[in-house]
PDB file of N, CA and C in Angstrom:
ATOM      1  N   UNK A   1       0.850  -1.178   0.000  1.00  0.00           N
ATOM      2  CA  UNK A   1       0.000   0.000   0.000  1.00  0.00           C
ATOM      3  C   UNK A   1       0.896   1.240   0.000  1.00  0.00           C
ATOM      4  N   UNK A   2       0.622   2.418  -0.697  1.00  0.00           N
ATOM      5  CA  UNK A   2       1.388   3.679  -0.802  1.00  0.00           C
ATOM      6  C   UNK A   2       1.132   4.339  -0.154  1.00  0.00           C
ATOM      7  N   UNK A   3       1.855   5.318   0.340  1.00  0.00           N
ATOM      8  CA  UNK A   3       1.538   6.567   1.460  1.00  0.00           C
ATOM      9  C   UNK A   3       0.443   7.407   1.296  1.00  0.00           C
ATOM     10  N   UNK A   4       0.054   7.526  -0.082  1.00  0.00           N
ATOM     11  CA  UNK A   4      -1.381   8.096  -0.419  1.00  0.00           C
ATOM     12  C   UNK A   4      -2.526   7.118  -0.035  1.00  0.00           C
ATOM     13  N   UNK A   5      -2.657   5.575  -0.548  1.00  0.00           N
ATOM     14  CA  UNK A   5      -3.686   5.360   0.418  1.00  0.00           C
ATOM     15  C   UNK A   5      -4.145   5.113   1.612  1.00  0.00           C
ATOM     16  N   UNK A   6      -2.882   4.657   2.394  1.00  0.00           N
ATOM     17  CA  UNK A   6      -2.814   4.919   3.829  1.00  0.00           C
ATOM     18  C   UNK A   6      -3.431   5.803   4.305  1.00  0.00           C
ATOM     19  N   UNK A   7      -2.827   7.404   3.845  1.00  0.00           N
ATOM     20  CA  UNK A   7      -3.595   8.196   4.296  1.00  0.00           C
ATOM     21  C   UNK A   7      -5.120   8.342   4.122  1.00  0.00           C
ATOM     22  N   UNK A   8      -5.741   7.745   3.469  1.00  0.00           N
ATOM     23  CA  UNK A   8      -6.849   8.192   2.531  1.00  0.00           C
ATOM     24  C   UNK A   8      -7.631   7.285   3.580  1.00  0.00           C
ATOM     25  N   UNK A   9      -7.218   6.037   3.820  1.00  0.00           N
ATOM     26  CA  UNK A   9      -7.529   5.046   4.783  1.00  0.00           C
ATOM     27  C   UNK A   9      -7.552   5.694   5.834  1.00  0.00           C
ATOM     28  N   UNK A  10      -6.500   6.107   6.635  1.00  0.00           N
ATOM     29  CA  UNK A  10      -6.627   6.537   8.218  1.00  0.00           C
ATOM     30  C   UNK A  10      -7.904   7.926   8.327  1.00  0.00           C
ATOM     31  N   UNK A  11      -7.959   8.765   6.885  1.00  0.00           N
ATOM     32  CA  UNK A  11      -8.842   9.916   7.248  1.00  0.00           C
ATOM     33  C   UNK A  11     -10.127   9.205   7.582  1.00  0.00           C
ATOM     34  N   UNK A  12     -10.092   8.139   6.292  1.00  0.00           N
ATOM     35  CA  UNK A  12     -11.769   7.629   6.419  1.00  0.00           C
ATOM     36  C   UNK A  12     -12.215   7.350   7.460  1.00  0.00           C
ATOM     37  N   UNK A  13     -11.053   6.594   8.429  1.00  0.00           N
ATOM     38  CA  UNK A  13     -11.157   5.951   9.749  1.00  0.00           C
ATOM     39  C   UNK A  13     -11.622   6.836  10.514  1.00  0.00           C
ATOM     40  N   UNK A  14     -10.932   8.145  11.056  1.00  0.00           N
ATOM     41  CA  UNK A  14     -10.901   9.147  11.994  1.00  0.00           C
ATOM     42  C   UNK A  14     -12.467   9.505  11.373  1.00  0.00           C
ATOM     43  N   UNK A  15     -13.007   9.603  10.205  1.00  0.00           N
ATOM     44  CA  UNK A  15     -14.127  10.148   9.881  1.00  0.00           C
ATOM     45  C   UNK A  15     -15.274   9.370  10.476  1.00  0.00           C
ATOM     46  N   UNK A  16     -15.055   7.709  10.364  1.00  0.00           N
ATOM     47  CA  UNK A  16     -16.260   6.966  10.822  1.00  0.00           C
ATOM     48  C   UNK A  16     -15.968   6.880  11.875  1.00  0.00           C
ATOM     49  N   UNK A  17     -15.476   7.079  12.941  1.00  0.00           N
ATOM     50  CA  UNK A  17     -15.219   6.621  14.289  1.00  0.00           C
ATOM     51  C   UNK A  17     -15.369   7.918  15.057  1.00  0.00           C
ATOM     52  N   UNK A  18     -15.512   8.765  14.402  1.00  0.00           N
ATOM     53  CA  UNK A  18     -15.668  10.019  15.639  1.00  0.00           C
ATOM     54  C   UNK A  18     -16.474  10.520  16.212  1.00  0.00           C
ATOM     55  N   UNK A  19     -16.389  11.183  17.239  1.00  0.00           N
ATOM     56  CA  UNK A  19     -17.659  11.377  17.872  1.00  0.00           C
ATOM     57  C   UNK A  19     -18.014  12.743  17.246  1.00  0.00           C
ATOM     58  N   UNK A  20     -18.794  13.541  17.982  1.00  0.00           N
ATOM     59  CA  UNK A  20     -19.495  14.727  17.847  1.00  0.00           C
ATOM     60  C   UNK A  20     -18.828  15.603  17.730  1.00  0.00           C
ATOM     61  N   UNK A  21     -17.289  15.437  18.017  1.00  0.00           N
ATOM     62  CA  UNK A  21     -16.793  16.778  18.520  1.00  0.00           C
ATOM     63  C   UNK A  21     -14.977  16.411  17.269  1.00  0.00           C
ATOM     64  N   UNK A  22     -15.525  15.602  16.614  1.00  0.00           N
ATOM     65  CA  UNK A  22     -14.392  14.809  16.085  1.00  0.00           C
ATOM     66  C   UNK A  22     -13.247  13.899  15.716  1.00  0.00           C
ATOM     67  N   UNK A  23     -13.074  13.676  17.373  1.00  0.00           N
ATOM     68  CA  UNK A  23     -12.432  12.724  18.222  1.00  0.00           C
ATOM     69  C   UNK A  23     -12.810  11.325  17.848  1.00  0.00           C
ATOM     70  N   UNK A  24     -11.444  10.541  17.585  1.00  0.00           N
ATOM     71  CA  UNK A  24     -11.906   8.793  17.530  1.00  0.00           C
ATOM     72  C   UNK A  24     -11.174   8.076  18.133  1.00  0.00           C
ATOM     73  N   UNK A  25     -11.626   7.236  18.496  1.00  0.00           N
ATOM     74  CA  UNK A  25     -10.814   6.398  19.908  1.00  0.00           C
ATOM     75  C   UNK A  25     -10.411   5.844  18.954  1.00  0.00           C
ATOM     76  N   UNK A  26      -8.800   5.711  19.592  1.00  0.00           N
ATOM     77  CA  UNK A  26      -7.978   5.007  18.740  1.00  0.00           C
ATOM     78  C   UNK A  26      -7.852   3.708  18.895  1.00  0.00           C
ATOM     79  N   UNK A  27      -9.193   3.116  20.149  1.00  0.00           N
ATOM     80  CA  UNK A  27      -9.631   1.575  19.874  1.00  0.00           C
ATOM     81  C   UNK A  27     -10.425   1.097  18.772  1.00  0.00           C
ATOM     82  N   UNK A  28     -11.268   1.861  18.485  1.00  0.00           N
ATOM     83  CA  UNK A  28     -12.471   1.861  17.497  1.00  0.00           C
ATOM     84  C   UNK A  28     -11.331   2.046  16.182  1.00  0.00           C
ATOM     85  N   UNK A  29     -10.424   2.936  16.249  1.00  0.00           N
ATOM     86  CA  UNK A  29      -9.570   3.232  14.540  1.00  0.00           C
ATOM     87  C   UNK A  29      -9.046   2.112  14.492  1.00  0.00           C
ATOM     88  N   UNK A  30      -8.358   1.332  15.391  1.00  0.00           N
ATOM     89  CA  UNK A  30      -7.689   0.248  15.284  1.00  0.00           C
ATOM     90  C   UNK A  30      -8.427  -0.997  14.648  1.00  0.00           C
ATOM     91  N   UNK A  31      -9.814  -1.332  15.061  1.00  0.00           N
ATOM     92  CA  UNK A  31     -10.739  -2.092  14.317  1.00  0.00           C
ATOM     93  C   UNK A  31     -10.822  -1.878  12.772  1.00  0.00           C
ATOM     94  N   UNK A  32     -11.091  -0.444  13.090  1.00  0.00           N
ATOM     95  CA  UNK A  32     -11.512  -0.137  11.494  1.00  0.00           C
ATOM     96  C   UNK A  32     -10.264  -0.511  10.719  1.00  0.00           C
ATOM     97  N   UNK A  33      -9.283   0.323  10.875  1.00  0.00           N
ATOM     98  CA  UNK A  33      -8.007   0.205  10.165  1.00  0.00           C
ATOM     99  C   UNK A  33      -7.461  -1.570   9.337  1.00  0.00           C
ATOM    100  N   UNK A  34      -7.648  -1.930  10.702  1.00  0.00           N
ATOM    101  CA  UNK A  34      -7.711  -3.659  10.873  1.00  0.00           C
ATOM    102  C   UNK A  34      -8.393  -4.481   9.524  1.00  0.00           C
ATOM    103  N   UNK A  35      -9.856  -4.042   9.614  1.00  0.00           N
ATOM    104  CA  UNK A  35     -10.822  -4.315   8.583  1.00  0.00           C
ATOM    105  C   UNK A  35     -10.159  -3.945   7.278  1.00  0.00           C
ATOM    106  N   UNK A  36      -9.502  -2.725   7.341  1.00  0.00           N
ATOM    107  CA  UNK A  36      -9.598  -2.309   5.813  1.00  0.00           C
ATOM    108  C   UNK A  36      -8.199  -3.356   4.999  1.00  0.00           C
ATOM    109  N   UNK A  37      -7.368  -4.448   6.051  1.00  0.00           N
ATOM    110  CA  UNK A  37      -6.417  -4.655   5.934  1.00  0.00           C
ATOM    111  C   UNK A  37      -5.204  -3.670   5.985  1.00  0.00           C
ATOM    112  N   UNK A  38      -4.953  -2.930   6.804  1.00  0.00           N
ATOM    113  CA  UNK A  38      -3.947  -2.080   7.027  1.00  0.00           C
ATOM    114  C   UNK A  38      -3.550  -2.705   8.583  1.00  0.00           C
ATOM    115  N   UNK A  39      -2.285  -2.676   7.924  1.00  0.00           N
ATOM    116  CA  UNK A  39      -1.027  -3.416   9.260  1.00  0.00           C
ATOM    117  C   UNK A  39      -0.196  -2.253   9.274  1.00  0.00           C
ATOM    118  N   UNK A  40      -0.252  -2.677  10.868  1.00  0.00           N
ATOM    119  CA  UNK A  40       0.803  -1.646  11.530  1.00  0.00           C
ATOM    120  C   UNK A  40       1.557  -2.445  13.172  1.00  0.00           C
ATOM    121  N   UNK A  41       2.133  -1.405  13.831  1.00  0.00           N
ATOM    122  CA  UNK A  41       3.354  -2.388  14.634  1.00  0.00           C
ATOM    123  C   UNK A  41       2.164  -1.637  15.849  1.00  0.00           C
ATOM    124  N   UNK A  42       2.477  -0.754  16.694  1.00  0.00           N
ATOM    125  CA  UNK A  42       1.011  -0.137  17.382  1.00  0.00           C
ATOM    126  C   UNK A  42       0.686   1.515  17.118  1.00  0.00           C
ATOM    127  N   UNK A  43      -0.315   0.957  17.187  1.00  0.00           N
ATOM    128  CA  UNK A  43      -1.340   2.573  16.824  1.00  0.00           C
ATOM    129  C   UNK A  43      -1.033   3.465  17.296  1.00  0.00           C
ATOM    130  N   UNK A  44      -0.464   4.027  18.561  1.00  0.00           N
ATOM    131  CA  UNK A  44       0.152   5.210  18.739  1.00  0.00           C
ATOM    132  C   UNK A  44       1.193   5.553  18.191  1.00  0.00           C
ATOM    133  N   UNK A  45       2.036   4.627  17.868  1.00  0.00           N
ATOM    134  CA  UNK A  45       3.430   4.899  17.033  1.00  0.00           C
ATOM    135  C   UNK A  45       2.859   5.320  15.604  1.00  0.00           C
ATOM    136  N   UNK A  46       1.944   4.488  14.840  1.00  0.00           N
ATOM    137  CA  UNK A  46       1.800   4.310  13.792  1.00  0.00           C
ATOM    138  C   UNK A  46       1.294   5.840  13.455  1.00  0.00           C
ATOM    139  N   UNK A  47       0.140   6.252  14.280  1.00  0.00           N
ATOM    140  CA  UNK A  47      -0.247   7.623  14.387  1.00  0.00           C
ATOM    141  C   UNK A  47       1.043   8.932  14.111  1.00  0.00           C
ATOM    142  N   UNK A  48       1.953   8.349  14.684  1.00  0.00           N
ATOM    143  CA  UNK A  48       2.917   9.416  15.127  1.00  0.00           C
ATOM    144  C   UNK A  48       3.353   9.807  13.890  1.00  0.00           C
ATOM    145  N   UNK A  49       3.382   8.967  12.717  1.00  0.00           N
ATOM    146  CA  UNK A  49       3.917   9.119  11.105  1.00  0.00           C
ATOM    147  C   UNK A  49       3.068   9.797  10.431  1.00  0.00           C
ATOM    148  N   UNK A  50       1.735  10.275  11.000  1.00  0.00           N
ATOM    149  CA  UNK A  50       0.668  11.520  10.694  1.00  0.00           C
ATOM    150  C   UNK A  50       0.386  12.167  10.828  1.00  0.00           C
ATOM    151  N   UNK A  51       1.117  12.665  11.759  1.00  0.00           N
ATOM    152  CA  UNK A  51       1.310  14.326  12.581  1.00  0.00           C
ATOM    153  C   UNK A  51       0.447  14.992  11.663  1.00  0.00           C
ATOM    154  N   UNK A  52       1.127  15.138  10.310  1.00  0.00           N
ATOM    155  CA  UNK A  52       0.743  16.180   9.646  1.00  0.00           C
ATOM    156  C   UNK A  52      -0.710  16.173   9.084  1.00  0.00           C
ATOM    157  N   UNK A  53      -1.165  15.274   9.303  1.00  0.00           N
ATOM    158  CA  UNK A  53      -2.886  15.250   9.149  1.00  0.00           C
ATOM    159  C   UNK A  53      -3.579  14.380  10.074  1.00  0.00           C
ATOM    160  N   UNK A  54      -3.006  14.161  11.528  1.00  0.00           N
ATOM    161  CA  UNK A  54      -3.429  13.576  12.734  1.00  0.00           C
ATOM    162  C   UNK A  54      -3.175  14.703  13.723  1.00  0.00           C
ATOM    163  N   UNK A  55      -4.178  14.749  14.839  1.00  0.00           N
ATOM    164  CA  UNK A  55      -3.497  14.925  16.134  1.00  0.00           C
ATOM    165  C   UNK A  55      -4.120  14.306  17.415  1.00  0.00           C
ATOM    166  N   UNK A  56      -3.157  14.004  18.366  1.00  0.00           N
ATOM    167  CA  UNK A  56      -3.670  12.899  18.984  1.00  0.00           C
ATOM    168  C   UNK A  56      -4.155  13.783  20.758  1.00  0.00           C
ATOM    169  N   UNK A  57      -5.215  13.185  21.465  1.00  0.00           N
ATOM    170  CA  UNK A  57      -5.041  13.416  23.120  1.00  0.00           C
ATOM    171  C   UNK A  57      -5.051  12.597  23.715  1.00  0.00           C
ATOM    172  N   UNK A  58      -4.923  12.746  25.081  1.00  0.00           N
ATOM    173  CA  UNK A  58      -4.807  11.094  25.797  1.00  0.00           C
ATOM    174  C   UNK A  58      -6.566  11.772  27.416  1.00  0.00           C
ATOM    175  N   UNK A  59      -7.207  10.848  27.124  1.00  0.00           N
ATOM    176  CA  UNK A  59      -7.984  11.311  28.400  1.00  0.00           C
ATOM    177  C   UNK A  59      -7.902  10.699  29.146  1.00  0.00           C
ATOM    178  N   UNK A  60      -6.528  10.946  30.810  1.00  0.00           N
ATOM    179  CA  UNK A  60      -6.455  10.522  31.555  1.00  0.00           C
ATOM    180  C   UNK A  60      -7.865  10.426  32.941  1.00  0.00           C
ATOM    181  N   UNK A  61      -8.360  10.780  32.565  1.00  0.00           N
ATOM    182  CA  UNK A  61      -9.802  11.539  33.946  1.00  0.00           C
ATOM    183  C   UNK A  61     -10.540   9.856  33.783  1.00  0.00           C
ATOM    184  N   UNK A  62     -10.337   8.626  33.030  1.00  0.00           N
ATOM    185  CA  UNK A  62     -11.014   7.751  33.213  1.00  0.00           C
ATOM    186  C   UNK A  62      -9.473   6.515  33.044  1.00  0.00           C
ATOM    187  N   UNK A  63     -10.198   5.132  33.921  1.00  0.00           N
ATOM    188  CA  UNK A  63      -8.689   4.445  34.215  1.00  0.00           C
ATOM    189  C   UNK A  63      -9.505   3.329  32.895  1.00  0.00           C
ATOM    190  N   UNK A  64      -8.847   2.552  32.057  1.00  0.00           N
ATOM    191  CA  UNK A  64      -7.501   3.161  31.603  1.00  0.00           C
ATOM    192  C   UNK A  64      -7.790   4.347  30.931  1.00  0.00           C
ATOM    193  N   UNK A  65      -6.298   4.859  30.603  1.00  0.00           N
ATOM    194  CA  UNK A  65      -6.395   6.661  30.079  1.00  0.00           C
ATOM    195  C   UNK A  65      -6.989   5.799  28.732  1.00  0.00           C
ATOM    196  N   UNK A  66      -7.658   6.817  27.871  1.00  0.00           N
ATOM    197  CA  UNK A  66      -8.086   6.505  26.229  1.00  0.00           C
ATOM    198  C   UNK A  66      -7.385   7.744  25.734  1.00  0.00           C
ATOM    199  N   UNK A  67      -7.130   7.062  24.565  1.00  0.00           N
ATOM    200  CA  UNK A  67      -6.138   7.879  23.579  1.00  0.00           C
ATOM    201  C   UNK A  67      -7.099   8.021  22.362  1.00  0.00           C
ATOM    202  N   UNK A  68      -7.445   9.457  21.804  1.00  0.00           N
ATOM    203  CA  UNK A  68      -8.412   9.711  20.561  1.00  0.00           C
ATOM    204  C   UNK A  68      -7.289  10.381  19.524  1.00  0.00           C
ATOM    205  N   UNK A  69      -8.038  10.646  18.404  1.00  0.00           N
ATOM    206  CA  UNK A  69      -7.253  10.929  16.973  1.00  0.00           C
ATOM    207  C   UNK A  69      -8.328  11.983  16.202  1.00  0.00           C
ATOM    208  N   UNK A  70      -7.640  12.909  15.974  1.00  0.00           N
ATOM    209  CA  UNK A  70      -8.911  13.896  14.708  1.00  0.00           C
ATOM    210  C   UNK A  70      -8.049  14.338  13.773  1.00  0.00           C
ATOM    211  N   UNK A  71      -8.499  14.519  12.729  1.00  0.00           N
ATOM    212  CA  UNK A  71      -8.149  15.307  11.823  1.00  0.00           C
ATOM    213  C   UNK A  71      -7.581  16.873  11.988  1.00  0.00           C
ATOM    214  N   UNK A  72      -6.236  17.369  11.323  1.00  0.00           N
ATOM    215  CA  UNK A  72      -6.000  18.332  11.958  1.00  0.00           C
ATOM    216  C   UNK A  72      -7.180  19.315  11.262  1.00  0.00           C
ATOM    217  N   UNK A  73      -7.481  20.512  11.319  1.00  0.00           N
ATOM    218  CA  UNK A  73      -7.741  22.077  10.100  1.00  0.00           C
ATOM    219  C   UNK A  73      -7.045  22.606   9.957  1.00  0.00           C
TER     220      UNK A  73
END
């Protein structure tokens, strides 16, 4: 797979998985991603190679912390 559809893949992901406010748990992306056949080593790392059209938070206020993903603007 090429770096163009990867990306094209991870937007779609962040698009179906988000909530209201844009945010997608990067448990739910991991499914999706999974489905579409896209392999990776783990999802926060993998994220990290998308800075430029990812950005990530971590919400520690619930145990375990959850880690979400949106699209930058």
């Amino acid at each position: 797979m090429n770096p163009s559809e990867i990306e094209d893949i991870l937007k779609e992901g962040i698009k179906s998985c988000a909530n209201e406010y844009g945010w997608a748990n990067l448990a739910e992306l991991g499914t999706f991603l999974r489905q579409k056949g896209l392999r990776y080593g783990k999802l926060s790392r993998f994220i990290l190679d998308y800075q430029h059209i990812v950005e990530t938070r971590i919400d520690d206020s619930i145990t375990p912390p959850a880690v979400y993903a949106r699209l930058r603007k």
